[in-house]
N, C-alpha and C. Protein backbone atom coordinates (compact mmCIF):
# COMPACT_ATOMS: atom_id res chain seq x y z
N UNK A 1 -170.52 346.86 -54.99
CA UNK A 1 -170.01 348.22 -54.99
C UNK A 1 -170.11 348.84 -56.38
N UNK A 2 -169.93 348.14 -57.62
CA UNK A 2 -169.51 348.72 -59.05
C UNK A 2 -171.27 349.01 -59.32
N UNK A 3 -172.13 348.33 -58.83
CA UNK A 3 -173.64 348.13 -58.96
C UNK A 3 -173.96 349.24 -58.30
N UNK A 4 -173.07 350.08 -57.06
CA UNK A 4 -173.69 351.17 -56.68
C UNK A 4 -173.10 352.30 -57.56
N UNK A 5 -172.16 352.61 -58.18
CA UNK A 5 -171.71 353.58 -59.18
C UNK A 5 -172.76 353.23 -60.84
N UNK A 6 -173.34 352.41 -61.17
CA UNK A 6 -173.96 352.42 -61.85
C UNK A 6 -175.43 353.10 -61.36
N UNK A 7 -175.72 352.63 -60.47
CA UNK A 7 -177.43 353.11 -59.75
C UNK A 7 -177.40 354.65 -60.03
N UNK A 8 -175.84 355.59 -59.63
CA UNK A 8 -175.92 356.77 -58.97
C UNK A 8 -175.79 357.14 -60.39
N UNK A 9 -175.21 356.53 -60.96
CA UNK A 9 -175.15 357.46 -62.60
C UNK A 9 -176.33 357.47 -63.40
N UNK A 10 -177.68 356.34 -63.22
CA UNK A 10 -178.68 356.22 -63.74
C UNK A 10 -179.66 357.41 -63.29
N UNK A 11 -179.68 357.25 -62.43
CA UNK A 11 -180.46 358.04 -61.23
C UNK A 11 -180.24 359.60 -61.78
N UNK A 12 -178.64 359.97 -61.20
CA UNK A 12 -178.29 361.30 -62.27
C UNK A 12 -178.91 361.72 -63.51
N UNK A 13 -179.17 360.63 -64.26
CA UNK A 13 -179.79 361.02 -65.73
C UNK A 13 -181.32 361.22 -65.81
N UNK A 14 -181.64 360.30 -64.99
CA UNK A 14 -183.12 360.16 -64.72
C UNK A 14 -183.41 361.32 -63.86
N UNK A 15 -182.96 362.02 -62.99
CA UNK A 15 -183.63 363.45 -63.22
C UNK A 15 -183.20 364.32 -63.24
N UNK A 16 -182.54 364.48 -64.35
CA UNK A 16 -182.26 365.38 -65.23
C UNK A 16 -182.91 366.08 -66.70
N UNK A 17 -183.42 364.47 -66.83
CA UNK A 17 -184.47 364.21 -68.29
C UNK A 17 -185.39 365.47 -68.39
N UNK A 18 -185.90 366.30 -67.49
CA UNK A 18 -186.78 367.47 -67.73
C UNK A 18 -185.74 368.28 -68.40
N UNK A 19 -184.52 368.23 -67.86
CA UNK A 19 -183.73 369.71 -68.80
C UNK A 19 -183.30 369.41 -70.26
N UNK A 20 -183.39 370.60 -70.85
CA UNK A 20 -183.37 370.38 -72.61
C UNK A 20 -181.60 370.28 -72.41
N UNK A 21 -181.47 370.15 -74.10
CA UNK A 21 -179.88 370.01 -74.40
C UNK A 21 -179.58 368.75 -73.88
N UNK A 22 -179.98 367.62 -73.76
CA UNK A 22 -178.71 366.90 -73.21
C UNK A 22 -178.39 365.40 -73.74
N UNK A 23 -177.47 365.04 -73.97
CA UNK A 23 -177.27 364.01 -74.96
C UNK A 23 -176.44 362.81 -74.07
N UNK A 24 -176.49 361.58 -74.55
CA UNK A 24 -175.76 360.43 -73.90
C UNK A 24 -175.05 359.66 -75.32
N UNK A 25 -173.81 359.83 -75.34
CA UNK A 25 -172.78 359.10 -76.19
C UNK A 25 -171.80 357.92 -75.64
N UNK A 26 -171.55 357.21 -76.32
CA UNK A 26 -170.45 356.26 -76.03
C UNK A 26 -168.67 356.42 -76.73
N UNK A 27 -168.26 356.37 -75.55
CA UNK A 27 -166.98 356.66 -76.00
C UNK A 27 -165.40 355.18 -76.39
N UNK A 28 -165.08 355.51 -77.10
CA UNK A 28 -164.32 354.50 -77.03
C UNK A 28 -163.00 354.80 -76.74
N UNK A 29 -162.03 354.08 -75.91
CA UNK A 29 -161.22 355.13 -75.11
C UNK A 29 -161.05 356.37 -74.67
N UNK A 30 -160.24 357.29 -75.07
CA UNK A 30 -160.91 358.46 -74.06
C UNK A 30 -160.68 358.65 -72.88
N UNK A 31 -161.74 359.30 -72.76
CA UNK A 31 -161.97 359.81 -70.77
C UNK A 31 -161.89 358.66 -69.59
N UNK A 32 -162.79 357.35 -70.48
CA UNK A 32 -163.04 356.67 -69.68
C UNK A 32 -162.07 355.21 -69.44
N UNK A 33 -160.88 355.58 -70.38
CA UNK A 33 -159.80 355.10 -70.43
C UNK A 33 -160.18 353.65 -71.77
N UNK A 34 -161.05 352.39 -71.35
CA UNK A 34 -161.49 351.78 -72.87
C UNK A 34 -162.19 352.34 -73.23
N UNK A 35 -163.47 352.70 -72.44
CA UNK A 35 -165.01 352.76 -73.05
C UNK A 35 -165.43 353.17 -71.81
N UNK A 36 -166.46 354.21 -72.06
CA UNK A 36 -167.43 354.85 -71.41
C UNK A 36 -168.47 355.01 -72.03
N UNK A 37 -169.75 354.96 -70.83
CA UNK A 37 -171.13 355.64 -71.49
C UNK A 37 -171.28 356.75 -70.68
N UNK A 38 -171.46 358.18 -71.27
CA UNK A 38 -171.59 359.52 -70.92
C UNK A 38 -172.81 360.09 -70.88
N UNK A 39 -172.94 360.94 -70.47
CA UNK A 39 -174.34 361.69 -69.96
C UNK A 39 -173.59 363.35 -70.32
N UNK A 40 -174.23 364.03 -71.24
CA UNK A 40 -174.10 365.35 -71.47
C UNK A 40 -175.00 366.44 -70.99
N UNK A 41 -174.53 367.50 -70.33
CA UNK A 41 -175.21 368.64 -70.62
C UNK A 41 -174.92 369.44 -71.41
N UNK A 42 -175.83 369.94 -72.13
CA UNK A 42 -175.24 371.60 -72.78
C UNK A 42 -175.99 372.64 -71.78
N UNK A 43 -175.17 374.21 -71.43
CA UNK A 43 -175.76 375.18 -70.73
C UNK A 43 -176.22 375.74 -71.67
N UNK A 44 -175.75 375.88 -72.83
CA UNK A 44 -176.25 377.10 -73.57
C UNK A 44 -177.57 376.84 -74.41
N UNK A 45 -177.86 375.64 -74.71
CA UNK A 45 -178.70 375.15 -75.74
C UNK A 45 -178.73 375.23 -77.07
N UNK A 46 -177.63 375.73 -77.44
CA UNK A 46 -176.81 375.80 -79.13
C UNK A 46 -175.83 374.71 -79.06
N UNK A 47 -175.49 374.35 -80.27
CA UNK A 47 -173.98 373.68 -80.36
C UNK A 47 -172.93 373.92 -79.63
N UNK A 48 -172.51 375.57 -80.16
CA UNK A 48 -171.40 376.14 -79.50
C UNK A 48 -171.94 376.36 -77.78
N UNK A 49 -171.22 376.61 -77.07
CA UNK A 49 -171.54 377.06 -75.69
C UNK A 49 -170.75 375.87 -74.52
N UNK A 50 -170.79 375.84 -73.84
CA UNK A 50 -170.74 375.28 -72.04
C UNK A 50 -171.17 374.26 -72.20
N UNK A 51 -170.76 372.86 -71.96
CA UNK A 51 -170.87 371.65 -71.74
C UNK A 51 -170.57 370.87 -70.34
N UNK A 52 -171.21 369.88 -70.05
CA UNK A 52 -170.64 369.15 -68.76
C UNK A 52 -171.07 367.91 -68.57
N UNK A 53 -170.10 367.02 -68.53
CA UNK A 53 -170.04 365.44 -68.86
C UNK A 53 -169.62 364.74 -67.80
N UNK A 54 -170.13 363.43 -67.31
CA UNK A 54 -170.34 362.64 -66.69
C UNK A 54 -170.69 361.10 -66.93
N UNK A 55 -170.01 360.05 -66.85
CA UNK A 55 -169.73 358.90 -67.35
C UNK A 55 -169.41 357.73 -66.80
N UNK A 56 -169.52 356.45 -67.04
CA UNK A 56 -169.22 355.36 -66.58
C UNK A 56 -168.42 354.53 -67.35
N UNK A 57 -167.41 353.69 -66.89
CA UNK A 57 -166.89 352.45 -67.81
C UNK A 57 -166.04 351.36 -66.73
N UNK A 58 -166.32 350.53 -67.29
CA UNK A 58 -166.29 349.30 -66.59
C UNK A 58 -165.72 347.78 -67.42
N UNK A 59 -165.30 347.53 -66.91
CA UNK A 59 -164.28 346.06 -67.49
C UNK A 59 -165.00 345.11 -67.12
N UNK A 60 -165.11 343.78 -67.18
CA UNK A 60 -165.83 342.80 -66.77
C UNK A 60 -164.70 342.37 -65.80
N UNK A 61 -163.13 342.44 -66.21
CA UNK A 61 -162.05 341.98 -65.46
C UNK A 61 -162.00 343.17 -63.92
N UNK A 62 -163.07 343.98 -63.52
CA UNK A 62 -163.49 344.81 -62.60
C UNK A 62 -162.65 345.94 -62.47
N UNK A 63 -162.36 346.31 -63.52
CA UNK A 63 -162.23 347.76 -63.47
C UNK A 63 -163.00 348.92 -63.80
N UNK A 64 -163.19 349.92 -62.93
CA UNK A 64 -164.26 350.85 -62.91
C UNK A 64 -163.90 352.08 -63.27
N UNK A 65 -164.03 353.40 -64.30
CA UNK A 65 -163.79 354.39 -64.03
C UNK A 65 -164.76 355.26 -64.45
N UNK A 66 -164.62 356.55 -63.69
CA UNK A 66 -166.01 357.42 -63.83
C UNK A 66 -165.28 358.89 -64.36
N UNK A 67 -165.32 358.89 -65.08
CA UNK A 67 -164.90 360.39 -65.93
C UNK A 67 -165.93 361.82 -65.84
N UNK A 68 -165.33 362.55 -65.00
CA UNK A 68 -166.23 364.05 -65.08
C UNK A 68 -165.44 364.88 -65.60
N UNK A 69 -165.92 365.94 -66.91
CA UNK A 69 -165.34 366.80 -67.63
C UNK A 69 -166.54 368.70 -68.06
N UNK A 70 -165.62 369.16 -68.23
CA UNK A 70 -166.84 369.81 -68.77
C UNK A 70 -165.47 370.68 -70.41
N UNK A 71 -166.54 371.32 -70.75
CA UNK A 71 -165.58 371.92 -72.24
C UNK A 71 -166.63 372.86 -73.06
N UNK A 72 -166.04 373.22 -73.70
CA UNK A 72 -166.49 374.16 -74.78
C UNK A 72 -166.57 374.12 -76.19
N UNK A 73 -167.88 374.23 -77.08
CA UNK A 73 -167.62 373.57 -78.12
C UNK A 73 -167.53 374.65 -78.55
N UNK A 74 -166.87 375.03 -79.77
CA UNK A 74 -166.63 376.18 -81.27
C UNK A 74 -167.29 375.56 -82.45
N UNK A 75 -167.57 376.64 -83.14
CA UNK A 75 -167.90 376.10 -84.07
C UNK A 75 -169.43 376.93 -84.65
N UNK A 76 -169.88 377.05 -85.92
CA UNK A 76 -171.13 377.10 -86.58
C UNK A 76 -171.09 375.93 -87.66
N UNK A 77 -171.70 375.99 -88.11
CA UNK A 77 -172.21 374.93 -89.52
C UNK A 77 -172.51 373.08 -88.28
N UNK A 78 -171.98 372.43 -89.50
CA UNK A 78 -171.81 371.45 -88.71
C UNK A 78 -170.84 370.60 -88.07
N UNK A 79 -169.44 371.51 -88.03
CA UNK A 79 -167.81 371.20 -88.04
C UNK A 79 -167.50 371.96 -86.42
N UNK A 80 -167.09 371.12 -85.81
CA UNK A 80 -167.09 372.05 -84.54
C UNK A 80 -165.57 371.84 -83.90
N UNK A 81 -165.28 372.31 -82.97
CA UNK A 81 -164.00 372.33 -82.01
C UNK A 81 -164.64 372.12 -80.49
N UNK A 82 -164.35 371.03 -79.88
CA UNK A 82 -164.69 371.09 -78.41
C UNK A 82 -163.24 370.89 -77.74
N UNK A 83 -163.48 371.98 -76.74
CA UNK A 83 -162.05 372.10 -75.84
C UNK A 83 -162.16 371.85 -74.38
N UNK A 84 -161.35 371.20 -73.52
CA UNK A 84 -162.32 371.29 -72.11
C UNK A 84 -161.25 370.28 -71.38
N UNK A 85 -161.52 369.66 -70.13
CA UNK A 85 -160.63 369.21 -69.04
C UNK A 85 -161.37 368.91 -67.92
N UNK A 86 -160.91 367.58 -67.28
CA UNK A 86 -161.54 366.96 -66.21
C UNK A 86 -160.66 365.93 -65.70
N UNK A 87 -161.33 365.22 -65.24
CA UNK A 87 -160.76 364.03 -64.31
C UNK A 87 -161.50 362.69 -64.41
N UNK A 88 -160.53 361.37 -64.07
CA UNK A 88 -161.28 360.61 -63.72
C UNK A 88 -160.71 359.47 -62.92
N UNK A 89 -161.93 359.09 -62.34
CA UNK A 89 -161.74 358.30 -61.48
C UNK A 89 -161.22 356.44 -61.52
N UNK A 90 -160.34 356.30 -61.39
CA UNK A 90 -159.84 354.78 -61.69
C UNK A 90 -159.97 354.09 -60.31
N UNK A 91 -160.47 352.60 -60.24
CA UNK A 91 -160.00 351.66 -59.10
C UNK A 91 -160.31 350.09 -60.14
N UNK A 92 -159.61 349.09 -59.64
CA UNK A 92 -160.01 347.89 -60.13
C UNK A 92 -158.22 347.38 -60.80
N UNK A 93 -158.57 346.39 -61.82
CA UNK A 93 -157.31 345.83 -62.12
C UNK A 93 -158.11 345.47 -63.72
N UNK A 94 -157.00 345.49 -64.96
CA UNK A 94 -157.54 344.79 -65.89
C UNK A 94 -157.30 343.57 -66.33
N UNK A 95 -156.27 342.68 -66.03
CA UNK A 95 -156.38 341.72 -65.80
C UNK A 95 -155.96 340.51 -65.11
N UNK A 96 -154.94 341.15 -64.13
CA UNK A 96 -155.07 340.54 -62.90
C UNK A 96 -154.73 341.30 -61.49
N UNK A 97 -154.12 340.56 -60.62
CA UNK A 97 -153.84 341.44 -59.51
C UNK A 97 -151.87 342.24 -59.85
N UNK A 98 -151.28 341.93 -60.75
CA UNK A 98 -150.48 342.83 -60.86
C UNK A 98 -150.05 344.27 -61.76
N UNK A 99 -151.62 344.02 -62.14
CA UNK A 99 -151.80 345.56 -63.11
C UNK A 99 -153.00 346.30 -62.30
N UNK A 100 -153.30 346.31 -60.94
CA UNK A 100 -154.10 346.38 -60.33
C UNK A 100 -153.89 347.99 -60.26
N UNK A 101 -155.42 349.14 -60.73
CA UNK A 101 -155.17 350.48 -59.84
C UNK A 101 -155.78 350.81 -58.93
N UNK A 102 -154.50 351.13 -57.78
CA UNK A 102 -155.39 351.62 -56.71
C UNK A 102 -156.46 352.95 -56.87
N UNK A 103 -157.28 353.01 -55.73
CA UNK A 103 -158.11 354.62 -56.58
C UNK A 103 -157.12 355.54 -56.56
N UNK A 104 -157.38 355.91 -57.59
CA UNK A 104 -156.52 357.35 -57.80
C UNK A 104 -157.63 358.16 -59.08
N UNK A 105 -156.85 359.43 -59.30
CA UNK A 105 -157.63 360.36 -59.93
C UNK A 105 -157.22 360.92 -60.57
N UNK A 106 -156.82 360.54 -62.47
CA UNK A 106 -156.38 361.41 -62.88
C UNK A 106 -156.98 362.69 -63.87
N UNK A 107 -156.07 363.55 -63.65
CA UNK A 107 -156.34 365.00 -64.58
C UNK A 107 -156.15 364.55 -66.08
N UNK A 108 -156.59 365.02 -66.84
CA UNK A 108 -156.78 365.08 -68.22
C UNK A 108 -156.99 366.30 -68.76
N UNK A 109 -156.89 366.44 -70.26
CA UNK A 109 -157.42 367.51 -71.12
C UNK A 109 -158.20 366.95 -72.30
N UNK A 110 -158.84 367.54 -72.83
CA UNK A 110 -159.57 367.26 -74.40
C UNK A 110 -159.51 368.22 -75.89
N UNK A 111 -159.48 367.71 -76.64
CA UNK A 111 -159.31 368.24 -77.95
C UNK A 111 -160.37 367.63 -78.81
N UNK A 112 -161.69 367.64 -78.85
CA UNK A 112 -161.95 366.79 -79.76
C UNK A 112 -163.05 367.92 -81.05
N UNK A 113 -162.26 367.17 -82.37
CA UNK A 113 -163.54 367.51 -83.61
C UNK A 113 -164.85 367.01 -83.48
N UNK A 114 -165.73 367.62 -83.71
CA UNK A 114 -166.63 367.32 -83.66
C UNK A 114 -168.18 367.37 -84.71
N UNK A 115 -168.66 366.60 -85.03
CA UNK A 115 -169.81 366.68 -86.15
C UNK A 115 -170.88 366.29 -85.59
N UNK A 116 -171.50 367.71 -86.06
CA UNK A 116 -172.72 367.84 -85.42
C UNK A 116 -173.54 368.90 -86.18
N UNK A 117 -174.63 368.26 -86.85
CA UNK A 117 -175.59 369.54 -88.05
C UNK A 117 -175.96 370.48 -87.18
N UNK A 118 -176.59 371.60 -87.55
CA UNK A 118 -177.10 372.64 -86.48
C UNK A 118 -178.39 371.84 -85.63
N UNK A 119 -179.40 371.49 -86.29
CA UNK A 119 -180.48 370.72 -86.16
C UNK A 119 -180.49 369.57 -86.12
N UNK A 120 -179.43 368.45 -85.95
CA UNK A 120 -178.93 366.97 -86.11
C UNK A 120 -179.04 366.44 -84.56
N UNK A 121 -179.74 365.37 -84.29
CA UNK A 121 -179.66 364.97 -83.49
C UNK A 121 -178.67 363.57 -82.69
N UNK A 122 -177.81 363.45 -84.21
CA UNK A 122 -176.76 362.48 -83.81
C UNK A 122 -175.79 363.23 -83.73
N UNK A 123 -174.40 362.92 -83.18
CA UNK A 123 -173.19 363.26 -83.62
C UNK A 123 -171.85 362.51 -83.17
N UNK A 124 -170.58 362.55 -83.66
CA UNK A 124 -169.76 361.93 -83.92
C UNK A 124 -168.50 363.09 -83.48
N UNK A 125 -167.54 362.42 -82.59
CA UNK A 125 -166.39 363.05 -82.31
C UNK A 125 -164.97 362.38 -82.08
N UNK A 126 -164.08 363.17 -82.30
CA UNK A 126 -162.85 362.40 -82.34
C UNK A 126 -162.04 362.93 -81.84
N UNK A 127 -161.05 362.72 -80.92
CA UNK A 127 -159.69 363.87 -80.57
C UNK A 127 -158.86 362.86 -80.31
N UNK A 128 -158.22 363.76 -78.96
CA UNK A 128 -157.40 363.12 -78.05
C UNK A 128 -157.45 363.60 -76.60
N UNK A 129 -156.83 363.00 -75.86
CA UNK A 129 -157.67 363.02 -74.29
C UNK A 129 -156.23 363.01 -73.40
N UNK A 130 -154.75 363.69 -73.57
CA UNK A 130 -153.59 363.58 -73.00
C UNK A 130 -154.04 363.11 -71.29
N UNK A 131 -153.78 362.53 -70.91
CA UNK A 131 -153.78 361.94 -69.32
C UNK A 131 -152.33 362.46 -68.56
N UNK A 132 -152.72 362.82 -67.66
CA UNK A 132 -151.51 363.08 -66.60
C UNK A 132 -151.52 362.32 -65.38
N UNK A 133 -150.84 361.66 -65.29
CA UNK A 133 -150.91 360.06 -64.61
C UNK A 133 -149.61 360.32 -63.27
N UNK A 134 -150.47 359.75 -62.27
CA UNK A 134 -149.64 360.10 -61.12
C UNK A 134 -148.68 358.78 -60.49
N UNK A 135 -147.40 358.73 -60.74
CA UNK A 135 -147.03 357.20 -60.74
C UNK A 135 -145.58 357.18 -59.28
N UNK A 136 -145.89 356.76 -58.68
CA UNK A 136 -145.18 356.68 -57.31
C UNK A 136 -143.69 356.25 -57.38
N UNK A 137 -142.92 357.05 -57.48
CA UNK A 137 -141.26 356.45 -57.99
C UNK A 137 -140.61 356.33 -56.55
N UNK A 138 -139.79 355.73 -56.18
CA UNK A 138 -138.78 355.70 -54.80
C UNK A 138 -138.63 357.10 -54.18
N UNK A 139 -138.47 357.62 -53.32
CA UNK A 139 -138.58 359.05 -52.13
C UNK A 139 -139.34 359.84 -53.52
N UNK A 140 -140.09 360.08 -54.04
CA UNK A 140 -140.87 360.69 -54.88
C UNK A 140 -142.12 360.70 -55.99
N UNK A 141 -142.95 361.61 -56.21
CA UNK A 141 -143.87 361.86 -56.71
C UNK A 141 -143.70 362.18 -58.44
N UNK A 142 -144.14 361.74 -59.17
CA UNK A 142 -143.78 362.33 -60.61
C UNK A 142 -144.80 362.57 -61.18
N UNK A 143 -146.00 363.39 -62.13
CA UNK A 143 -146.50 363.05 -62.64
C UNK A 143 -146.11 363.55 -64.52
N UNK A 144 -146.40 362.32 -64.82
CA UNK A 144 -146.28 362.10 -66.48
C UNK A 144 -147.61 362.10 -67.51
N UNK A 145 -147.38 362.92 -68.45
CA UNK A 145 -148.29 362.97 -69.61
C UNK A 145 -148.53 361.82 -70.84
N UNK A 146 -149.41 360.94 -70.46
CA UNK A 146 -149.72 359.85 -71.51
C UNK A 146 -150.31 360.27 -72.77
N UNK A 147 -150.35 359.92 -74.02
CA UNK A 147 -151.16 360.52 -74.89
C UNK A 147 -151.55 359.76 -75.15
N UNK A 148 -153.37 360.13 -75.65
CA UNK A 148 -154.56 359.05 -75.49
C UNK A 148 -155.54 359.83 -76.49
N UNK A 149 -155.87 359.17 -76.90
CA UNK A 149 -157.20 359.57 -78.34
C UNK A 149 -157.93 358.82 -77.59
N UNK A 150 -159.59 359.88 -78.50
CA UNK A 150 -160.96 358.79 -77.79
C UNK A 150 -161.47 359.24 -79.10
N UNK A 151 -162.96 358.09 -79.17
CA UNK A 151 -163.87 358.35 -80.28
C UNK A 151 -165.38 358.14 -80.23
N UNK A 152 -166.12 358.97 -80.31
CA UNK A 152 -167.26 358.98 -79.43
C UNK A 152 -168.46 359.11 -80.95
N UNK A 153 -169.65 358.63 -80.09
CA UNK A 153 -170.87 358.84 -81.12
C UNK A 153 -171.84 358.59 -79.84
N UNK A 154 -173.08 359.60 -80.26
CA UNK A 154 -173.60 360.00 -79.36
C UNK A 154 -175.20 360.40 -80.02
N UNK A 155 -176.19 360.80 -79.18
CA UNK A 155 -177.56 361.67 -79.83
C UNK A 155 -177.70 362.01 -78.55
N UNK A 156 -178.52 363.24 -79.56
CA UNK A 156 -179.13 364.39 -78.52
C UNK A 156 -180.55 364.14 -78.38
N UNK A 157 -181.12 364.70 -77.08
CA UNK A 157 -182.35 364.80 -76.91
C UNK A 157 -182.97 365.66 -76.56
């Protein structure tokens, strides 16, 4: 099953490769809760503009999550602001069956700095990634705001 969420995310990238702007970074916590590998679009084809992200991360202890976001970067020179919000997808356990998550889906937001030359084809980002986590209490529903930093490095192509 985790072998078919990898296929569909390869596949995704692979044809996509004709469209300009688009970069694949690795994140370290974050979206993808430890580590993700991401797949970027940019709409605009500048720095600043419309972004939309898509990702994988995976535990060996079989936990899977797939993070979709999209955001907005600010910014001229090579100092930027990316702002933006998504979701992601959790199932698996990290290390045994009593930390086990069922699928569920949580909402998130993003804040991250970002460095990136105008013409640079690497770049480097840092924020934080607040999670809103949906946790099942006795006759009720709660959801709570975790706070979570991620740190990403990435190139464009």
């Amino acid at each position: 099953m985790k072998a078919k969420y990898l296929i569909l995310l390869l596949i995704l990238i692979a044809t996509t490769c004709a469209l300009r702007s688009q970069s694949i970074y690795v994140e370290f916590a974050g979206r993808g809760l430890f580590y993700s590998i991401n797949y970027e679009h940019n709409f605009s084809g500048e720095i600043s503009g419309w972004r939309g992200q898509v990702g994988m991360g995976y535990l060996p202890t079989s936990l899977i999550s797939i993070p979709v976001s999209a955001s907005y970067v600010f910014g001229k020179g090579s100092n930027h602001l990316e702002l933006g919000g998504g979701a992601t997808y959790f199932e698996g356990y990290i290390w045994g069956d009593d930390d086990k998550f069922n699928p569920s889906i949580n909402v998130l937001a993003t804040c991250y700095y970002r460095y990136q030359k105008p013409n640079g084809k690497f770049y480097f980002k840092l924020g934080v990634t607040p999670t809103f986590l949906e946790i099942p209490l006795p006759r009720r529903i709660r959801f709570v705001a975790v706070p979570w930093a991620g740190i990403g490095v990435g190139y464009k192509f």
